[in-house]
C-alpha atoms as a PDB file:
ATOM      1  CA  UNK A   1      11.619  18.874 -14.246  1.00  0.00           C
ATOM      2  CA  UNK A   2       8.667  21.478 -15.305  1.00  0.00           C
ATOM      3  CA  UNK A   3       5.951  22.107 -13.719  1.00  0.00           C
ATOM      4  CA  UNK A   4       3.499  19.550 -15.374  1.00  0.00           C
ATOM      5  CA  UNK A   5       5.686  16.687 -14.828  1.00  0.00           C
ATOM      6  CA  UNK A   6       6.382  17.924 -11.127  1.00  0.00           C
ATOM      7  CA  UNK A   7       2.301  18.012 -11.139  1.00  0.00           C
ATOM      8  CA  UNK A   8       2.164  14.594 -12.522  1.00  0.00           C
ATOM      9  CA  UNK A   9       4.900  13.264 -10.097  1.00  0.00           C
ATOM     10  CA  UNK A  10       3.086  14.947  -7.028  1.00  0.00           C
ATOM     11  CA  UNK A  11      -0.005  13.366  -8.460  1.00  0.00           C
ATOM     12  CA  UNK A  12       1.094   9.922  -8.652  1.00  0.00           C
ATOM     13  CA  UNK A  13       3.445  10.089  -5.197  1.00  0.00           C
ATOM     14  CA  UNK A  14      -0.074  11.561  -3.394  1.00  0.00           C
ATOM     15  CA  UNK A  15      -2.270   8.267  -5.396  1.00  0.00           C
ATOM     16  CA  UNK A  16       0.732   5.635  -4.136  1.00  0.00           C
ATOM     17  CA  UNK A  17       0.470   7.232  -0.183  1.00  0.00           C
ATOM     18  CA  UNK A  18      -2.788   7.116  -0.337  1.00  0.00           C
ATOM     19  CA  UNK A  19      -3.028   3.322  -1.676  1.00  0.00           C
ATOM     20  CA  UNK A  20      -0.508   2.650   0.804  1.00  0.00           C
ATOM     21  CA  UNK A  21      -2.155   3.980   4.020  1.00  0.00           C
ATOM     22  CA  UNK A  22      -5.293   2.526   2.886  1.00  0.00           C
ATOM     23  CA  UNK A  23      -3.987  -1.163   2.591  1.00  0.00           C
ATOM     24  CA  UNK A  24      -1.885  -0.447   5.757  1.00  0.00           C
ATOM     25  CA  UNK A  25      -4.809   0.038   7.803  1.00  0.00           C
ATOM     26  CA  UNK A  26      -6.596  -3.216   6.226  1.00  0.00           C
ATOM     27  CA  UNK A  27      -3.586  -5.254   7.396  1.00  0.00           C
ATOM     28  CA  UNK A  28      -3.885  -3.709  11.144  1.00  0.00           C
ATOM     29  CA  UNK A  29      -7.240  -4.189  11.252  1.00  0.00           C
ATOM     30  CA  UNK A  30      -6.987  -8.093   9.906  1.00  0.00           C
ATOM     31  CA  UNK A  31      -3.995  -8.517  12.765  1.00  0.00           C
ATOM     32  CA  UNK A  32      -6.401  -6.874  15.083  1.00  0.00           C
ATOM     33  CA  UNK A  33      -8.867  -9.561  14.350  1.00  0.00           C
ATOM     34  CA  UNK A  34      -6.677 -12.324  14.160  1.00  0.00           C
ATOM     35  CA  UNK A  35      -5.447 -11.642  17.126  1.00  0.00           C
ATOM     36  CA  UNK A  36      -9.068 -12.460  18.886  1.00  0.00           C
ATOM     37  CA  UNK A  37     -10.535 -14.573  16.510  1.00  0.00           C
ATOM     38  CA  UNK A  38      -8.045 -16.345  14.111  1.00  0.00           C
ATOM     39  CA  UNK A  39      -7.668 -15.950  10.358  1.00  0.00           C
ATOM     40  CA  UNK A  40      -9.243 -18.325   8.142  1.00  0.00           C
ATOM     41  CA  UNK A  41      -7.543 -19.395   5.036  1.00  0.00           C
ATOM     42  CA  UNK A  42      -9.226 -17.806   2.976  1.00  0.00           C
ATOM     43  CA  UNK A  43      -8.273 -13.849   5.317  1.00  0.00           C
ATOM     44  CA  UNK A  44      -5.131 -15.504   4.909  1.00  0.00           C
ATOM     45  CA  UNK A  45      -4.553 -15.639   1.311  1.00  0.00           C
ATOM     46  CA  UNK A  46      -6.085 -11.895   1.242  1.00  0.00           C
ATOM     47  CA  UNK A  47      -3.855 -10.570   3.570  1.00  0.00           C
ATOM     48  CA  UNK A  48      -0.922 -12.135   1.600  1.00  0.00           C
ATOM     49  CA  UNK A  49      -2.467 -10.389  -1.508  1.00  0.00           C
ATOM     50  CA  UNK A  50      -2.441  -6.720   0.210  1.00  0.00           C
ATOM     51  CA  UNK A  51       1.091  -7.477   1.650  1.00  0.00           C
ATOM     52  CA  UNK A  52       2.384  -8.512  -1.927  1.00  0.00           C
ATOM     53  CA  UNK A  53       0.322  -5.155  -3.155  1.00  0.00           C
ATOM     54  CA  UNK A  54       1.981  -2.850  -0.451  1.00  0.00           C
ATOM     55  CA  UNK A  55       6.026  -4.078  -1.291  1.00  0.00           C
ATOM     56  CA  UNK A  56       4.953  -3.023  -4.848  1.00  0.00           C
ATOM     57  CA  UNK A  57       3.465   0.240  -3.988  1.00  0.00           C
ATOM     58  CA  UNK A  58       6.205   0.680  -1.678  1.00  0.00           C
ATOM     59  CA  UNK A  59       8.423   0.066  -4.790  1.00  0.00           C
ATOM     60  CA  UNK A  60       6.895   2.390  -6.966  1.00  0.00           C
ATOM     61  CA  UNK A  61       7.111   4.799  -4.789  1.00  0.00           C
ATOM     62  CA  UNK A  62      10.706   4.533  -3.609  1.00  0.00           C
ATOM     63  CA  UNK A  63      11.394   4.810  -7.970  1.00  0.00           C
ATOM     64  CA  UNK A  64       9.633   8.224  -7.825  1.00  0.00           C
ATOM     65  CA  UNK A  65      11.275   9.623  -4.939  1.00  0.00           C
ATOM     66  CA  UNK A  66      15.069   8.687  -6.599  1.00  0.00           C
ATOM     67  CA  UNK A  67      14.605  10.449  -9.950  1.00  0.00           C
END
C-alpha cells in the first residue's frame, strides 16, 4: 500500500472509531436512563437504529483492518 492510500485507510479507520465511540456512548447513556426511568417507544426504536448503525460500522471497520 503507498502512502496516500495508507493516509486514506488511517483516515477512514480514525472516522469509523470515532462514529463508533460516539454512538457507543449514546447507547450507555440511553441504558443509563432506562434503567431509572424506562424507555418509551419511540427511545426504543432509536436505540435500535444506533445499534443497527454500530454492527455496520463495526463491519466496515473489521473490512479495513483484514486487507
Amino acid at each position: 500500500m503507498n502512502e496516500p492510500q495508507r493516509s486514506e485507510s488511517e483516515n477512514r479507520i480514525r472516522s469509523l472509531r470515532e462514529q463508533i465511540l460516539t454512538l457507543s456512548d449514546e447507547q450507555n447513556e440511553s441504558l443509563r436512563s432506562a434503567t431509572f426511568v424506562g424507555m418509551s417507544a419511540e427511545e426504543g426504536k432509536e436505540f435500535d437504529t444506533r445499534q443497527g448503525r454500530l454492527i455496520e460500522l463495526i463491519k466496515r471497520l473489521a473490512e479495513i483492518d483484514q486487507r
